[in-house]
C-alpha atoms as a PDB file:
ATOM      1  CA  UNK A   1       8.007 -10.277  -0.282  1.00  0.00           C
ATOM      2  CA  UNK A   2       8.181 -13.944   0.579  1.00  0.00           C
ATOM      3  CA  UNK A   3       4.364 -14.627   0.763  1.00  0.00           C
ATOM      4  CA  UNK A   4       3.440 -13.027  -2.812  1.00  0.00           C
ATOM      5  CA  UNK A   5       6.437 -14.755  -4.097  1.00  0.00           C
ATOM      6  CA  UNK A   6       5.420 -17.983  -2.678  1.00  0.00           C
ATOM      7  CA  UNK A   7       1.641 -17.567  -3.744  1.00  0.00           C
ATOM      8  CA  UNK A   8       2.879 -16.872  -7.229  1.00  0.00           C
ATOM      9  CA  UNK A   9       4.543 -20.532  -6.916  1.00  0.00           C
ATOM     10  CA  UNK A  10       1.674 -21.968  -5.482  1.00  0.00           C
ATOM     11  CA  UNK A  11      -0.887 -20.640  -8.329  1.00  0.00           C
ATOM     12  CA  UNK A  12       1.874 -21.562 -10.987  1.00  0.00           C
ATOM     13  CA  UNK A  13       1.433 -25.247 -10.146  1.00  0.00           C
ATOM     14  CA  UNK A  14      -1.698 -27.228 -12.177  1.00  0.00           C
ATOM     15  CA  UNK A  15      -3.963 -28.478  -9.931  1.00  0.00           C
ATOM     16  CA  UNK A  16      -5.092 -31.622 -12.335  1.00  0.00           C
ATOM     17  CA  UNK A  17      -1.429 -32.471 -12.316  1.00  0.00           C
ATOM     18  CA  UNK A  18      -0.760 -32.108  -8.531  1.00  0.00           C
ATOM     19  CA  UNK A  19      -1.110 -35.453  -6.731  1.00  0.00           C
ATOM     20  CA  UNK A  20      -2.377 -33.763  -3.513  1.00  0.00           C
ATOM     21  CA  UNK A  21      -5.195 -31.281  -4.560  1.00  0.00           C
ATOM     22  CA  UNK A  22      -6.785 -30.828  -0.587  1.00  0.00           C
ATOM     23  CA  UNK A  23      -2.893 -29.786   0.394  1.00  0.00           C
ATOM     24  CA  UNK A  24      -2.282 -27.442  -2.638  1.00  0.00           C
ATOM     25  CA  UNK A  25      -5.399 -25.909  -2.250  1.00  0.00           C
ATOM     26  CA  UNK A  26      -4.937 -25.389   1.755  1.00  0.00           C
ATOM     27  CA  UNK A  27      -1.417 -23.990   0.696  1.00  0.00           C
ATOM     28  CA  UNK A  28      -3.204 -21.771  -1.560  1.00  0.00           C
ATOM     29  CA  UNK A  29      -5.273 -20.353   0.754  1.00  0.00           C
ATOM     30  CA  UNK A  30      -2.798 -19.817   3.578  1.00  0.00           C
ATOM     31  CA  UNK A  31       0.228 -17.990   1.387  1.00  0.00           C
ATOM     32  CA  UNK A  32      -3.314 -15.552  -0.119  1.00  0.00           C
ATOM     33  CA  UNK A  33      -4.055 -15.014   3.171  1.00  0.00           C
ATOM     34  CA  UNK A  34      -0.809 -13.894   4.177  1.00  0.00           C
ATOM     35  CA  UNK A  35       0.027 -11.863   0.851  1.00  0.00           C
ATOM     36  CA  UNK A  36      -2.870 -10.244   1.539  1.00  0.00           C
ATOM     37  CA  UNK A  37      -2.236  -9.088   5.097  1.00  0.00           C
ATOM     38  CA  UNK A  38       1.745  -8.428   3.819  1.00  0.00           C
ATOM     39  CA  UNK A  39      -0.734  -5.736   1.256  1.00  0.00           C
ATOM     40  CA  UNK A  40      -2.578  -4.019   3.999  1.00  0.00           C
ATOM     41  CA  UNK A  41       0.165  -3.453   6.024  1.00  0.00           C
ATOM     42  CA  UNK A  42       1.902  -1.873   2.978  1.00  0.00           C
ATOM     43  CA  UNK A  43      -1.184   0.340   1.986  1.00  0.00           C
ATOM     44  CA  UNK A  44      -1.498   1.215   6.006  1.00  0.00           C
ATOM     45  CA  UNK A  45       2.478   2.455   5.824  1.00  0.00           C
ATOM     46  CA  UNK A  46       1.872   4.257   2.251  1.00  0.00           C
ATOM     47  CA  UNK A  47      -0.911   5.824   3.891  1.00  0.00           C
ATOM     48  CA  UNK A  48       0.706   7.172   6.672  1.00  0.00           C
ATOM     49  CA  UNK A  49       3.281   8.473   4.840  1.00  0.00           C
ATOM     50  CA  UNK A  50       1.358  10.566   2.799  1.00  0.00           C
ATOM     51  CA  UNK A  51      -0.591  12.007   5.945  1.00  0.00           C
ATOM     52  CA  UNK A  52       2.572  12.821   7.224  1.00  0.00           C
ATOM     53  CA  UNK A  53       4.018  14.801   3.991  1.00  0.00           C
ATOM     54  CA  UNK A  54       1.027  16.456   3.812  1.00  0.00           C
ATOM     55  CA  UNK A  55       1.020  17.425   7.554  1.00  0.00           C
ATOM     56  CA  UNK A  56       4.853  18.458   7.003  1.00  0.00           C
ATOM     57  CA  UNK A  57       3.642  20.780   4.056  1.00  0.00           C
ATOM     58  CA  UNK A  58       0.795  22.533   5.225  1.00  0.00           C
ATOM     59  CA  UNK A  59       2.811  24.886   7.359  1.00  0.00           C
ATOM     60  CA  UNK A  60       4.875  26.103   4.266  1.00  0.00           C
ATOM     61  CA  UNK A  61       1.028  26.217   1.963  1.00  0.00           C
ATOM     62  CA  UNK A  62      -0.219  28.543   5.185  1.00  0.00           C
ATOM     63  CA  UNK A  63       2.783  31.202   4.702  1.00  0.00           C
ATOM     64  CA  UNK A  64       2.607  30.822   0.822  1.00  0.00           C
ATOM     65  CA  UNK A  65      -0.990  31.733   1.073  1.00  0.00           C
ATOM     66  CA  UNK A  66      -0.423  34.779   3.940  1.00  0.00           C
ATOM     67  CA  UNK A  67       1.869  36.052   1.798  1.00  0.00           C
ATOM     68  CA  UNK A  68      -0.127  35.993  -1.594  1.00  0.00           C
ATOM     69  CA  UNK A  69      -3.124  37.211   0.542  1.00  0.00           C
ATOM     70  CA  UNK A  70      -0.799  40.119   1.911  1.00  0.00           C
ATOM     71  CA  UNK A  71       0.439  40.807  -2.029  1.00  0.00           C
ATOM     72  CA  UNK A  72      -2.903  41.207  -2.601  1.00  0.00           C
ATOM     73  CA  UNK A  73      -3.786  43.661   0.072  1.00  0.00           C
ATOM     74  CA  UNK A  74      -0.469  45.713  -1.067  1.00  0.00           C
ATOM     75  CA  UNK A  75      -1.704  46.042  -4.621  1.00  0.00           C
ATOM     76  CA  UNK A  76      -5.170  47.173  -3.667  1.00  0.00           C
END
């Protein structure tokens, strides 16, 4: 991830030792900004992903639960 990499070097460098302060902290600001929208993305895909494993495993959770439900009726 180029942008949190890049924000790390940005943050790493001392702003009362940078000879352009307005520019570093512009910088700043632009790479957080685009870390962060790199981050939502990631949570949005992450998020997906688990909506669609738990879509794919509700129809096997619906049979296990027929079939306990019909074990049940069996030992009645």
């Amino acid at each position: 991830m180029v942008a949190l990499d890049r924000l790390r070097t940005l943050l790493d460098i001392d702003i009362d030792t940078a000879e352009d302060h307005e520019a570093l902290t512009a910088n700043r600001k632009i790479v957080a900004s685009a870390a962060r929208d790199v981050l939502a993305t990631l949570v949005k895909v992450d998020e997906n992903r688990l909506r669609k494993q738990q879509i794919d495993t509700l129809p096997s959770l619906l049979a296990e639960i027929a079939e306990f439900e019909r074990g049940q009726l069996t030992t009645d």
